[in-house]
Protein backbone atom coordinates (compact mmCIF):
# COMPACT_ATOMS: atom_id res chain seq x y z
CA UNK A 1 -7.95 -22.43 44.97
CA UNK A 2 -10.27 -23.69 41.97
CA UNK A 3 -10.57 -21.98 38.43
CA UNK A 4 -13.10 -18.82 38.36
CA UNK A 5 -15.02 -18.98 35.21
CA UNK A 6 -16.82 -15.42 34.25
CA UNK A 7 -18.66 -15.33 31.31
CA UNK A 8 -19.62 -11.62 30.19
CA UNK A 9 -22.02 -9.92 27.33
CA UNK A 10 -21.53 -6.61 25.85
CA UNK A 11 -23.95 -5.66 23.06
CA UNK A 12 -22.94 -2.27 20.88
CA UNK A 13 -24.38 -0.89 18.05
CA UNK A 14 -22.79 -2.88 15.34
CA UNK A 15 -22.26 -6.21 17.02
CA UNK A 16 -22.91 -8.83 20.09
CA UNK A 17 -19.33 -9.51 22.26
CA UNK A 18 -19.30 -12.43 24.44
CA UNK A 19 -16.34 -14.05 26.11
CA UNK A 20 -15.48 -16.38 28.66
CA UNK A 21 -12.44 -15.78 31.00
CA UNK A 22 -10.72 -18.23 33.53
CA UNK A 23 -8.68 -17.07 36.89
CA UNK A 24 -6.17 -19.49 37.02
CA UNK A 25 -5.18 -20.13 40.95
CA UNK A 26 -1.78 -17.47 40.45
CA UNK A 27 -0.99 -17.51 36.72
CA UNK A 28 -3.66 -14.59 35.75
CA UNK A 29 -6.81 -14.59 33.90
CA UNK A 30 -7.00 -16.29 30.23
CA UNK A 31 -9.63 -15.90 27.59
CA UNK A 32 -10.79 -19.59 26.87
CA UNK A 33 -13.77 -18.50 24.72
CA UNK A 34 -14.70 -15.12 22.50
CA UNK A 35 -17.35 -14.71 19.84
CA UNK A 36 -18.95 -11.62 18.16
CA UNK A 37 -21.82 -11.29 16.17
CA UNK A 38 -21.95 -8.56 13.51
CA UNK A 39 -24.97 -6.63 13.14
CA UNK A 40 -27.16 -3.53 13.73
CA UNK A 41 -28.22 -4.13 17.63
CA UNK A 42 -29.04 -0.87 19.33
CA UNK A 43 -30.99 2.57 18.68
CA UNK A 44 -29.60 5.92 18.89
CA UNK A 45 -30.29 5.65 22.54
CA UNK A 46 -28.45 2.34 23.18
CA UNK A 47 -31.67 0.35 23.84
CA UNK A 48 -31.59 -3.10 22.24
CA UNK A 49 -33.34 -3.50 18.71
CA UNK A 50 -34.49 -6.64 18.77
CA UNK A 51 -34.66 -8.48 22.12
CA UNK A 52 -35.30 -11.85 20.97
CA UNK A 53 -32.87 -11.43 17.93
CA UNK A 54 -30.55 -10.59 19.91
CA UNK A 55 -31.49 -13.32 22.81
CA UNK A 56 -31.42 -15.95 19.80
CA UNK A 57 -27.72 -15.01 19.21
CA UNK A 58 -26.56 -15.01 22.76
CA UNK A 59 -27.59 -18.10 23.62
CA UNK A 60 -26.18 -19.90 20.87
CA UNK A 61 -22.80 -18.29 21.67
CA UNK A 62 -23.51 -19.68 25.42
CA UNK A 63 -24.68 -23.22 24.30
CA UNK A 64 -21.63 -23.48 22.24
CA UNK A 65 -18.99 -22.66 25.02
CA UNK A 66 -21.43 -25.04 27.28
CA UNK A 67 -20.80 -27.98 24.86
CA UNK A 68 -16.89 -27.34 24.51
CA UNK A 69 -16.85 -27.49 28.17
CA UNK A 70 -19.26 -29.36 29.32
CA UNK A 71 -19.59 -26.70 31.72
CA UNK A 72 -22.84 -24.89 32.35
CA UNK A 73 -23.56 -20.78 32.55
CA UNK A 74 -25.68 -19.50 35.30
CA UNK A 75 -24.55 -16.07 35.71
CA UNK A 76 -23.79 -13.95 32.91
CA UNK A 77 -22.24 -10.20 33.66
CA UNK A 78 -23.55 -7.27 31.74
CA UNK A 79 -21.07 -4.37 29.92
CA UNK A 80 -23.40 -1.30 29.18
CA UNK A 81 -22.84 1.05 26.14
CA UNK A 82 -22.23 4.74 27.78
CA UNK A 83 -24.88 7.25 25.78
CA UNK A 84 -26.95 7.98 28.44
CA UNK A 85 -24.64 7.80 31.42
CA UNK A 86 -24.74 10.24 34.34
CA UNK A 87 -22.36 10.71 37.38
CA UNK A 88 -23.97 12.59 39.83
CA UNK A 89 -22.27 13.75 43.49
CA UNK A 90 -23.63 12.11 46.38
CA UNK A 91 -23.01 13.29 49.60
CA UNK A 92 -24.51 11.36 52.74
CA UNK A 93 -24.39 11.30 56.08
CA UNK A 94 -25.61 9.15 58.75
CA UNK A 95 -25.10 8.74 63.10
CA UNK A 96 -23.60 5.78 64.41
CA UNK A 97 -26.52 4.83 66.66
CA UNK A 98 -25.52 1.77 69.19
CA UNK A 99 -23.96 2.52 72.25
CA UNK A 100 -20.84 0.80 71.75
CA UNK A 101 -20.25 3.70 68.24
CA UNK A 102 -19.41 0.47 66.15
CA UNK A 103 -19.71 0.84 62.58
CA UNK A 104 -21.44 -2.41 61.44
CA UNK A 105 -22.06 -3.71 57.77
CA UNK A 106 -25.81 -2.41 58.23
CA UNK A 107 -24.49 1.51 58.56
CA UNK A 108 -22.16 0.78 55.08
CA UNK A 109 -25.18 -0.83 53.65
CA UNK A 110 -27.08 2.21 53.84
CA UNK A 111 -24.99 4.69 52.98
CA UNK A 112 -25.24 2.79 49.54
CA UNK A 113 -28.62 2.46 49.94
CA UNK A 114 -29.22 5.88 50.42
CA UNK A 115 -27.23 7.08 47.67
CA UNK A 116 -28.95 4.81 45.23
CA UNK A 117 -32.66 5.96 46.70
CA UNK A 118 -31.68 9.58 46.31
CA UNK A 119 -30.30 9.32 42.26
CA UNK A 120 -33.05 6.74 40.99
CA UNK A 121 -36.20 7.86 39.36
CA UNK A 122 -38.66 5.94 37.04
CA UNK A 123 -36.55 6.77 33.81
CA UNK A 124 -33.44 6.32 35.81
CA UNK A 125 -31.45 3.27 37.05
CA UNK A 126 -28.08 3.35 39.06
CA UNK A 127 -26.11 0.71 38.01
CA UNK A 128 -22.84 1.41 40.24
CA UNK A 129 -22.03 3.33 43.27
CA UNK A 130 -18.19 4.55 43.93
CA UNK A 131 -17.49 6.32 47.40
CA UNK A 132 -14.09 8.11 46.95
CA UNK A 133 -14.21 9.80 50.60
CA UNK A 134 -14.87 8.66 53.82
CA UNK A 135 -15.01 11.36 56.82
CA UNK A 136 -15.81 9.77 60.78
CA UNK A 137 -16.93 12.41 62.98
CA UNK A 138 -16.73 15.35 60.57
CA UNK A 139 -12.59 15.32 60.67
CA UNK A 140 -10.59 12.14 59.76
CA UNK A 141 -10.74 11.88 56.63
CA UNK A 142 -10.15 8.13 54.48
CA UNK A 143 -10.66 6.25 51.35
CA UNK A 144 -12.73 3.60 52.79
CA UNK A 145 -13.95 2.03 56.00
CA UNK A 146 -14.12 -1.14 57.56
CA UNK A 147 -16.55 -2.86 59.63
CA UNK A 148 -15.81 -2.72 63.83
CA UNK A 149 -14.21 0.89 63.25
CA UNK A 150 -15.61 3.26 66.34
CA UNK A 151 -17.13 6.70 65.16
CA UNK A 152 -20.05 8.66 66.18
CA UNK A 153 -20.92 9.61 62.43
CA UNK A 154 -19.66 8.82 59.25
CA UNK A 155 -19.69 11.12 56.28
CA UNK A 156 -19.44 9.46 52.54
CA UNK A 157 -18.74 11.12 49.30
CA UNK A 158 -19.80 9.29 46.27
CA UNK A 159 -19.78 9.07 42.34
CA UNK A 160 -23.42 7.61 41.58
CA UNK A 161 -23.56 6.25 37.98
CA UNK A 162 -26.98 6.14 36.31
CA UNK A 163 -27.86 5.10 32.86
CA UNK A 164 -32.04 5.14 31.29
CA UNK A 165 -33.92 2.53 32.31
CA UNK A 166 -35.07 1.25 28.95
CA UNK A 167 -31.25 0.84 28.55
CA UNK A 168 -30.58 -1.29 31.18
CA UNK A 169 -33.71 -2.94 30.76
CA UNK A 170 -33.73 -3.99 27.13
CA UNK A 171 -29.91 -5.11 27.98
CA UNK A 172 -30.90 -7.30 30.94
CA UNK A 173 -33.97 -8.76 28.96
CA UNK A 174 -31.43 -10.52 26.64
CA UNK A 175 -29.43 -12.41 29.12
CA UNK A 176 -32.70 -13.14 31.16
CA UNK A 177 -34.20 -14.77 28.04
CA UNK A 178 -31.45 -16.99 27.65
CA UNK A 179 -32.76 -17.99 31.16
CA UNK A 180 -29.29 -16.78 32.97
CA UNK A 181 -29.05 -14.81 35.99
CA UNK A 182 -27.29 -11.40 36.28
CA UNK A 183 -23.97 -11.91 37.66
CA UNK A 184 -22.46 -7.97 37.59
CA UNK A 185 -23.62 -5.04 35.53
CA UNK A 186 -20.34 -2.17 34.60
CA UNK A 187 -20.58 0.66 32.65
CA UNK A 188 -17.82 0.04 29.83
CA UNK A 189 -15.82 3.15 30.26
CA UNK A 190 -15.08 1.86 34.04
CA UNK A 191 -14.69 -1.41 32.80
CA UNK A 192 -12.32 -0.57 30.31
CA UNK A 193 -10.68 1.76 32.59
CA UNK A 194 -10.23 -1.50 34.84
CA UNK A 195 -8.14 -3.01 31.98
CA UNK A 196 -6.28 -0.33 30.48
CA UNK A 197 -4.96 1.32 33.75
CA UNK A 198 -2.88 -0.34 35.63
CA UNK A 199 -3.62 -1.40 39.63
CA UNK A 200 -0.88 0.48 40.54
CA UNK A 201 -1.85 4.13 38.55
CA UNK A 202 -5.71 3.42 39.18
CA UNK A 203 -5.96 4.91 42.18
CA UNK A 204 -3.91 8.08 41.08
CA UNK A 205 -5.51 10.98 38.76
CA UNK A 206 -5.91 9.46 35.20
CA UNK A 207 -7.40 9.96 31.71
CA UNK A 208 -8.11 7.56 29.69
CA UNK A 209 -8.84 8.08 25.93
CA UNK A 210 -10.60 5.68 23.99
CA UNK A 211 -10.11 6.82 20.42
CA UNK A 212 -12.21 4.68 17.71
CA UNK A 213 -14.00 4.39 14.50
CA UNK A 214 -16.93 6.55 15.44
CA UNK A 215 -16.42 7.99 18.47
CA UNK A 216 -13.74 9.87 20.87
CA UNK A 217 -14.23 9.22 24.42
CA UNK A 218 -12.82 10.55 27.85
CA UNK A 219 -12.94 9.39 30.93
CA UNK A 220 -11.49 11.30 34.00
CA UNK A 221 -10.60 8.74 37.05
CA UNK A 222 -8.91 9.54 40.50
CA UNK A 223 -9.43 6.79 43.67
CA UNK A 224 -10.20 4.14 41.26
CA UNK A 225 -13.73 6.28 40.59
CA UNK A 226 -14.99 7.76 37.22
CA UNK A 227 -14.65 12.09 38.02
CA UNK A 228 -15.88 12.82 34.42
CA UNK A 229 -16.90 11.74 30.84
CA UNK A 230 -16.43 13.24 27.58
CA UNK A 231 -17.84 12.01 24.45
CA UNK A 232 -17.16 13.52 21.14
CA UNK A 233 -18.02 12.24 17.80
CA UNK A 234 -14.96 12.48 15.81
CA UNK A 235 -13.75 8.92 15.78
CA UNK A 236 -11.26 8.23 13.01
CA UNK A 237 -13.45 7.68 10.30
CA UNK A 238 -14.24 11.63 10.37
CA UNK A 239 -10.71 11.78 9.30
CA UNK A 240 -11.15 9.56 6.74
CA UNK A 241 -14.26 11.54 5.49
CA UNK A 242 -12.16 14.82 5.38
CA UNK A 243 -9.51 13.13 3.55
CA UNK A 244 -11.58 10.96 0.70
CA UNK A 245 -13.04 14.49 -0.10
CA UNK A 246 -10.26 15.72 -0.61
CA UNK A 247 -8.69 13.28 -3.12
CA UNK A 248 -12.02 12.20 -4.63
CA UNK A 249 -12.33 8.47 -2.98
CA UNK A 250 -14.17 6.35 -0.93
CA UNK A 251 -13.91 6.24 2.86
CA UNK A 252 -13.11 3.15 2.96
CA UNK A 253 -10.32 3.26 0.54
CA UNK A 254 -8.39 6.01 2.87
CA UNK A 255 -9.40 3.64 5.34
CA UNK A 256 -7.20 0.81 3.94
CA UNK A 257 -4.25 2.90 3.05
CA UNK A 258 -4.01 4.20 6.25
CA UNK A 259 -4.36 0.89 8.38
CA UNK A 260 -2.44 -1.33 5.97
CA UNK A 261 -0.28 0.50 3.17
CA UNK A 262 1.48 3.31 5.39
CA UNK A 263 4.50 3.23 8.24
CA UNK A 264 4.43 6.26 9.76
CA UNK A 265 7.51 5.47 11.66
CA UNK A 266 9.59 5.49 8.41
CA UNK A 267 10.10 8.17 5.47
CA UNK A 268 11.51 5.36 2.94
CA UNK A 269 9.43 5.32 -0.06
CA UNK A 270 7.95 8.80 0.91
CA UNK A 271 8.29 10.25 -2.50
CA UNK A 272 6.37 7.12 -4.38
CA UNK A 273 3.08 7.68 -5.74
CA UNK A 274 0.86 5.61 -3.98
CA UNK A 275 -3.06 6.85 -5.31
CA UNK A 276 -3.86 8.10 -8.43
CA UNK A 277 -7.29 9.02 -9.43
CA UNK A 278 -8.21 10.77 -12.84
CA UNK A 279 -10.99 14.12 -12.06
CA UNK A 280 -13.26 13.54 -15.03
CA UNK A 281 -15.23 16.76 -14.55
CA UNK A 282 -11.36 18.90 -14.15
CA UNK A 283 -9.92 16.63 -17.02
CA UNK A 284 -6.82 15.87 -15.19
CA UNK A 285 -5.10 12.81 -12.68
CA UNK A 286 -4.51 13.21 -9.46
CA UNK A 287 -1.41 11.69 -7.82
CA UNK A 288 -0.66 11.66 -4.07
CA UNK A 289 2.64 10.56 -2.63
CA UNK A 290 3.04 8.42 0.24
CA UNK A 291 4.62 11.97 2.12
CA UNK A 292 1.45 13.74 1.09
CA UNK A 293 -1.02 11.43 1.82
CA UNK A 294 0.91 10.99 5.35
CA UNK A 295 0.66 14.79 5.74
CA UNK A 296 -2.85 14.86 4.86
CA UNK A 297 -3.65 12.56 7.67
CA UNK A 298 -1.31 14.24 10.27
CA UNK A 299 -3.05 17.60 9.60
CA UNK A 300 -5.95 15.79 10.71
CA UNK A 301 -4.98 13.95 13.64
CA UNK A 302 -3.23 16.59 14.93
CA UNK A 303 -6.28 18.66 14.90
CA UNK A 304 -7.85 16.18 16.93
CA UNK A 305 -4.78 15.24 19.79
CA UNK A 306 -4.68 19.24 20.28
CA UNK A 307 -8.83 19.16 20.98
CA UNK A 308 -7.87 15.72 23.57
CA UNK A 309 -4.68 18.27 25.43
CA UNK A 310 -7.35 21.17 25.62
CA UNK A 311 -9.90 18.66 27.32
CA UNK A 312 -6.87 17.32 29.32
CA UNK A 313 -5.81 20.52 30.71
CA UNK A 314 -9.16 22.05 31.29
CA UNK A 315 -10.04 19.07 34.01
CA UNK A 316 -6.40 18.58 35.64
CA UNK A 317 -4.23 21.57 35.27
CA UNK A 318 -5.75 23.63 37.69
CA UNK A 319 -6.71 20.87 40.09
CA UNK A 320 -3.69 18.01 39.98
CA UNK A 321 0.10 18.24 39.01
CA UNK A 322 0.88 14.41 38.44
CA UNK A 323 -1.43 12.35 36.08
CA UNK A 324 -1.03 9.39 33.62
CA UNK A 325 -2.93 9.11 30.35
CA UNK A 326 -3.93 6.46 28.61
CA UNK A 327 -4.87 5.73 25.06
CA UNK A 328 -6.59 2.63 23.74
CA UNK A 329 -9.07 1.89 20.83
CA UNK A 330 -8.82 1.46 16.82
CA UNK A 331 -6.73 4.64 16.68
CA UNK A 332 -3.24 2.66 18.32
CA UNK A 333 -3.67 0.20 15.48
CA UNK A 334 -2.31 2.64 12.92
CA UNK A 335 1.83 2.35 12.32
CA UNK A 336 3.34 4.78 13.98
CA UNK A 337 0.91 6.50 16.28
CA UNK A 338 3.32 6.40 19.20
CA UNK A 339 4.96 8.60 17.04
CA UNK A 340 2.10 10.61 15.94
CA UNK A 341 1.12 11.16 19.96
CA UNK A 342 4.61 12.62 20.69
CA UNK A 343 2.92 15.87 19.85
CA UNK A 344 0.96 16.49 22.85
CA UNK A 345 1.55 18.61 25.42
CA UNK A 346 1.40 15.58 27.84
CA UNK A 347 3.71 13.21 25.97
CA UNK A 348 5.43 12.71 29.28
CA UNK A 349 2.70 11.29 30.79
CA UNK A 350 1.32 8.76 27.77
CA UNK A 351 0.80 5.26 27.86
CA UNK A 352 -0.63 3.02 24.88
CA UNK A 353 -1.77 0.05 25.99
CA UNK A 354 -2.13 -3.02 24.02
CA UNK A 355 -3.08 -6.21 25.71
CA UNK A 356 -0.90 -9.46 26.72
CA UNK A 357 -4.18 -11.04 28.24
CA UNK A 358 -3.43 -14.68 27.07
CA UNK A 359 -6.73 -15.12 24.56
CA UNK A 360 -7.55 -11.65 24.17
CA UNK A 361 -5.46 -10.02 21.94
CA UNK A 362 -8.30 -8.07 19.98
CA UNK A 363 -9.13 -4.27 20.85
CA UNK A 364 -12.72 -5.37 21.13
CA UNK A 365 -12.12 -7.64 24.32
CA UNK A 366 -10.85 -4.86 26.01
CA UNK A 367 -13.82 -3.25 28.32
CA UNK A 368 -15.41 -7.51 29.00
CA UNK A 369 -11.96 -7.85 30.47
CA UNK A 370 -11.72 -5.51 32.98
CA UNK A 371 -15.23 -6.41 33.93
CA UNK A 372 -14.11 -9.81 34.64
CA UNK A 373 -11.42 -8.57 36.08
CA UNK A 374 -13.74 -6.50 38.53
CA UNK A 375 -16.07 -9.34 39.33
CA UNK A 376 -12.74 -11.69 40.84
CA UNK A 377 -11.63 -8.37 42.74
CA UNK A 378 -15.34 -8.18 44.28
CA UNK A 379 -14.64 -11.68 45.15
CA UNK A 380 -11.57 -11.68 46.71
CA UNK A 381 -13.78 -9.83 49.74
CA UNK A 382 -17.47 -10.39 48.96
CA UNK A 383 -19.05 -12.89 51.09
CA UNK A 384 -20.67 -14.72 48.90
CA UNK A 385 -18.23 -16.32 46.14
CA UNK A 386 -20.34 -15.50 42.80
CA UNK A 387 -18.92 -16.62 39.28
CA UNK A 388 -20.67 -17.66 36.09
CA UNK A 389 -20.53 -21.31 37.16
CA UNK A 390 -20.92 -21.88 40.77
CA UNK A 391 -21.98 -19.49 43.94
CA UNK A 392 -21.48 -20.30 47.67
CA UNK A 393 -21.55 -18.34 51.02
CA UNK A 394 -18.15 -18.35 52.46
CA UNK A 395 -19.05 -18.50 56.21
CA UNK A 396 -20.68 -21.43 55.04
CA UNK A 397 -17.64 -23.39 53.50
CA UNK A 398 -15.33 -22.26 56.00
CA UNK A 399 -17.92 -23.99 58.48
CA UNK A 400 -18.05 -27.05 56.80
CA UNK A 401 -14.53 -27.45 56.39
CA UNK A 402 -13.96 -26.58 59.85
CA UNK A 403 -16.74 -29.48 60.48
CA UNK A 404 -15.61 -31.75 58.21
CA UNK A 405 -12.14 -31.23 59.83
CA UNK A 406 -13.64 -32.12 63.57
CA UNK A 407 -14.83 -35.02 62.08
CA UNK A 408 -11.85 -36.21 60.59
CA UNK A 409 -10.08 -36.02 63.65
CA UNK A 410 -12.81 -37.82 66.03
CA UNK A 411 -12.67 -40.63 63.72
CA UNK A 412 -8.81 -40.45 63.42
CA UNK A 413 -7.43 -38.64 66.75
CA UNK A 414 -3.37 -39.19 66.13
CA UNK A 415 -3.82 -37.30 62.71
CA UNK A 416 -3.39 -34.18 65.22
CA UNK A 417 -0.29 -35.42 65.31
CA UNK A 418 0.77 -34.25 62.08
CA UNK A 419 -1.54 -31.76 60.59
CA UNK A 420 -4.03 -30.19 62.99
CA UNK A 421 -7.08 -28.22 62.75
CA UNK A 422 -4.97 -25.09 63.64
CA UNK A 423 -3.61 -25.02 59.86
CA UNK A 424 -7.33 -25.36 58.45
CA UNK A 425 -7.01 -20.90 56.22
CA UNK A 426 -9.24 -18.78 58.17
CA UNK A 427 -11.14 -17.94 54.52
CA UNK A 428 -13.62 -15.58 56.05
CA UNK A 429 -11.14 -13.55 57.94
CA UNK A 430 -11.00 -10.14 56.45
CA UNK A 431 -13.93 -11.02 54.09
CA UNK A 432 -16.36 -8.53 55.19
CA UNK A 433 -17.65 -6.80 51.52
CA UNK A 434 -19.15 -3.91 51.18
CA UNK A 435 -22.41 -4.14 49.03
CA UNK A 436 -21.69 -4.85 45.76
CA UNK A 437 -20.79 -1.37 43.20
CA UNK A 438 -23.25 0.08 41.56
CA UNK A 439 -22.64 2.42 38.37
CA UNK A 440 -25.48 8.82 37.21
CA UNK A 441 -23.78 11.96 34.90
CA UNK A 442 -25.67 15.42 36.25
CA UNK A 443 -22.28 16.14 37.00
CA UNK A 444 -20.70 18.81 38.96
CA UNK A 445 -17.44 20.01 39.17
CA UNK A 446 -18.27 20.88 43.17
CA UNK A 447 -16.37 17.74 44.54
CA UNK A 448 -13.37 17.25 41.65
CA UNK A 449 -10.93 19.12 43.40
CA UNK A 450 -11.09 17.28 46.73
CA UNK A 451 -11.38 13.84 44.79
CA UNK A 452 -8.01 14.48 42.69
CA UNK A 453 -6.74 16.17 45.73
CA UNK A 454 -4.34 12.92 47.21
CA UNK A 455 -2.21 15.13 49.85
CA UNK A 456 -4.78 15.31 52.38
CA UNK A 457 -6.20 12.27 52.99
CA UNK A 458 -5.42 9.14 56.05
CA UNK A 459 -5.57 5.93 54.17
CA UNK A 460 -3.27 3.29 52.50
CA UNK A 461 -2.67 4.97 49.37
CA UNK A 462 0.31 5.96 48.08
CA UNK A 463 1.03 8.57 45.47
CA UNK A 464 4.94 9.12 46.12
CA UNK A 465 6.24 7.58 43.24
CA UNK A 466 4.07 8.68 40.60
CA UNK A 467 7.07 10.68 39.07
CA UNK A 468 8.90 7.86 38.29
CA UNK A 469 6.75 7.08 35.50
CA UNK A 470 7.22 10.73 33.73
CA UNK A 471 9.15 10.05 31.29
CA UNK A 472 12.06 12.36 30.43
CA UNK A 473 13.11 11.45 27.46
CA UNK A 474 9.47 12.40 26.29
CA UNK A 475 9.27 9.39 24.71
CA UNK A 476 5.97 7.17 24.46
CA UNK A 477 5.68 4.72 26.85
CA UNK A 478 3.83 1.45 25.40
CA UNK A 479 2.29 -0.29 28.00
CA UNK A 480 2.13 -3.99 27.82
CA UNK A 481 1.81 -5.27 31.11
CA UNK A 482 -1.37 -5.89 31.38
């Protein structure tokens, strides 16, 4: 199997992320090229600044990988910032209508027609489309379908994702000025979601908290689907607002101590002054200890992990009894915040991730990995084999090489002898894709309890072990696998 090459753009507020990643054959994917550009890049509602600034940018990041490798980009995949995201429940229904009651890809690719017809609207654009329930004939009930299954109807539930269409708009413009085509558009909290969480616990209820500078974000998953999103903005620099007030400094200043000068893992040196800062207008110096400045921040944060186990048990307790959660972001940077986390409620169920993606050790890489990651899953059963360098139809190959395999023995007949055509991989067996995912949030709470709800339902998953991962010591699990 050749190298898959995916290149993928994701532009935020304050800067432009572009990577490259490679598949290698059985050894994993590998970052072979990052770059970030800082800047201010997007309005208040995520739409792009300046197109051509930012199209300027891009492209020199993409000529620059293109002359390391002399290897050239035609499809580059999209990561879209979250503001304006939607999930909206989509419920369709359609009658199998040949004679035979054969469910063909033309039935699958309406359902997601359909649901994408029914949540679009001139400001609106659905950008992915995640059935998490499949019901033939109004009773068996399954997490997917396959083409050649018999049924006289089929039932699909869906999550449809929708973001504003100057959004995606402005964010396409800038990859189709750099005259590349669109190879995938994600929404980054699936994307990230797709990195963070492992295969095995993706398909099992899930939170996963994404904890940064500026913002706190939650994102509710069960069946590999986003259930919910919650976005709140007290990132960690609202704690170091509340704490430069109170010790008369600079944000940036707490900033540093926090990230660099203390270990919250260890008390040694708790009792040494570490600030001191004379009050001109009280006549007197101010002197914080390591301890106190450490309890100053801990008053904070644990302000904030009570707000996340609130928001936690409001969407799962009532609904789900086993669940993971996941933190990730700026916030797991901090020494000592495995520690700091043990005070949840949920400490049992806690994983911090932290990458081992050869390449892509930075917290920023995060979300463009799991959507390359999602574009060589869509491959693995798409039939047409799409990365950011090359794009073929695998009927097509598997024809040729079945040709150029007839050929081979008509011109050399006693080769049958030793290899045969026989041993030519079947590639397009099993191969039939559903249309590709698209990613809405006027979001009800009507279908959560039937999508967490994994006792009732006739497919391949398995949820049986999931309490093998509680952990009963309660402490944090780190998790570094991925």
């Amino acid at each position: 199997m050749e190298n898959e090459i995916y290149a993928v753009v994701e532009i935020t507020k304050k800067d432009i992320r572009f990577i490259v990643g490679k598949y290698r054959n059985n050894l994993g994917l590998k970052v072979i090229f990052k770059e970030r550009v800082k800047g201010n890049w997007l309005n208040e509602n995520d739409e792009v600044l300046d197109i051509n600034s930012a199209k300027q940018h891009l492209s020199k990041l993409i000529r620059k990988y293109e002359n390391t490798y002399n290897e050239k980009i035609i499809n580059v995949g999209i990561v879209y910032p979250i503001k304006t995201l939607k999930i909206a429940q989509t419920n369709l229904h359609i009658i199998i209508d040949n004679d035979k009651k054969i469910i063909t890809h033309e039935h699958i690719k309406k359902l997601y027609k359909d649901a994408v017809v029914i949540n679009e609207n001139e400001n609106t654009v659905v950008i992915n489309v995640r059935p998490y329930e499949y019901v033939l004939n109004n009773k068996d009930r399954r997490n997917s379908i396959n083409v050649g299954m018999i049924a006289n109807s089929v039932a699909m539930y869906a999550k449809a994702y929708t973001l504003d269409k100057k959004v995606v708009d402005s964010h396409m413009e800038v990859v189709q000025k750099c005259e590349k085509n669109i190879l995938a558009k994600y929404i980054q909290t699936y994307a990230l979601a797709k990195q963070c969480i492992e295969e095995k616990n993706f398909k099992e209820p899930s939170a996963l908290v994404d904890w940064n500078i500026k913002t706190l974000e939650i994102g509710f998953f069960a069946k590999e689907t986003l259930v919910k999103k919650i976005s709140k903005p007290i990132g960690i620099d609202k704690i170091f607002s509340n704490i430069a007030k109170k010790i008369y400094a600079k944000n940036k200043v707490v900033e540093t101590y926090i990230f660099k000068m203390l270990n919250f893992k260890s008390t040694k040196n708790d009792d040494l002054i570490i600030y001191r800062k004379y009050i001109s207008s009280e006549k007197r110096t101010l002197e914080i200890s390591i301890k106190q400045l450490k309890d100053l921040f801990l008053e904070e944060m644990n302000y904030i992990i009570d707000l996340i186990d609130l928001e936690i048990q409001n969407e799962f307790i009532t609904k789900v009894r086993d669940f993971k959660v996941f933190f990730n972001g700026k916030v797991t940077e901090i020494s000592g915040f495995d520690k700091m986390i043990s005070r949840s409620n949920f400490k049992n169920k806690v994983f911090i991730y932290y990458s081992l993606v050869t390449g892509a050790n930075e917290i920023w890489t995060s979300s463009l990995c799991g959507a390359i990651k999602s574009c060589h899953d869509v491959n693995k059963n798409a039939q047409i084999f799409k990365t950011s360098t090359i794009e073929y139809s695998k009927v097509e190959k598997h024809q040729q090489l079945m040709q150029n395999n007839q050929q081979g023995l008509m011109q050399n007949p006693m080769s049958n002898l030793y290899t045969g055509i026989n041993n030519v991989p079947n590639i397009v067996q099993n191969q039939m894709s559903q249309p590709q995912m698209m990613h809405r949030q006027n979001f009800t709470n009507l279908q959560n309890q039937s999508i967490y709800d994994i006792n009732n339902i006739n497919n391949q998953q398995n949820y049986q072990n999931v309490n093998n991962f509680a952990n009963q010591n309660g402490i944090i699990k780190k998790q570094t696998n991925r």
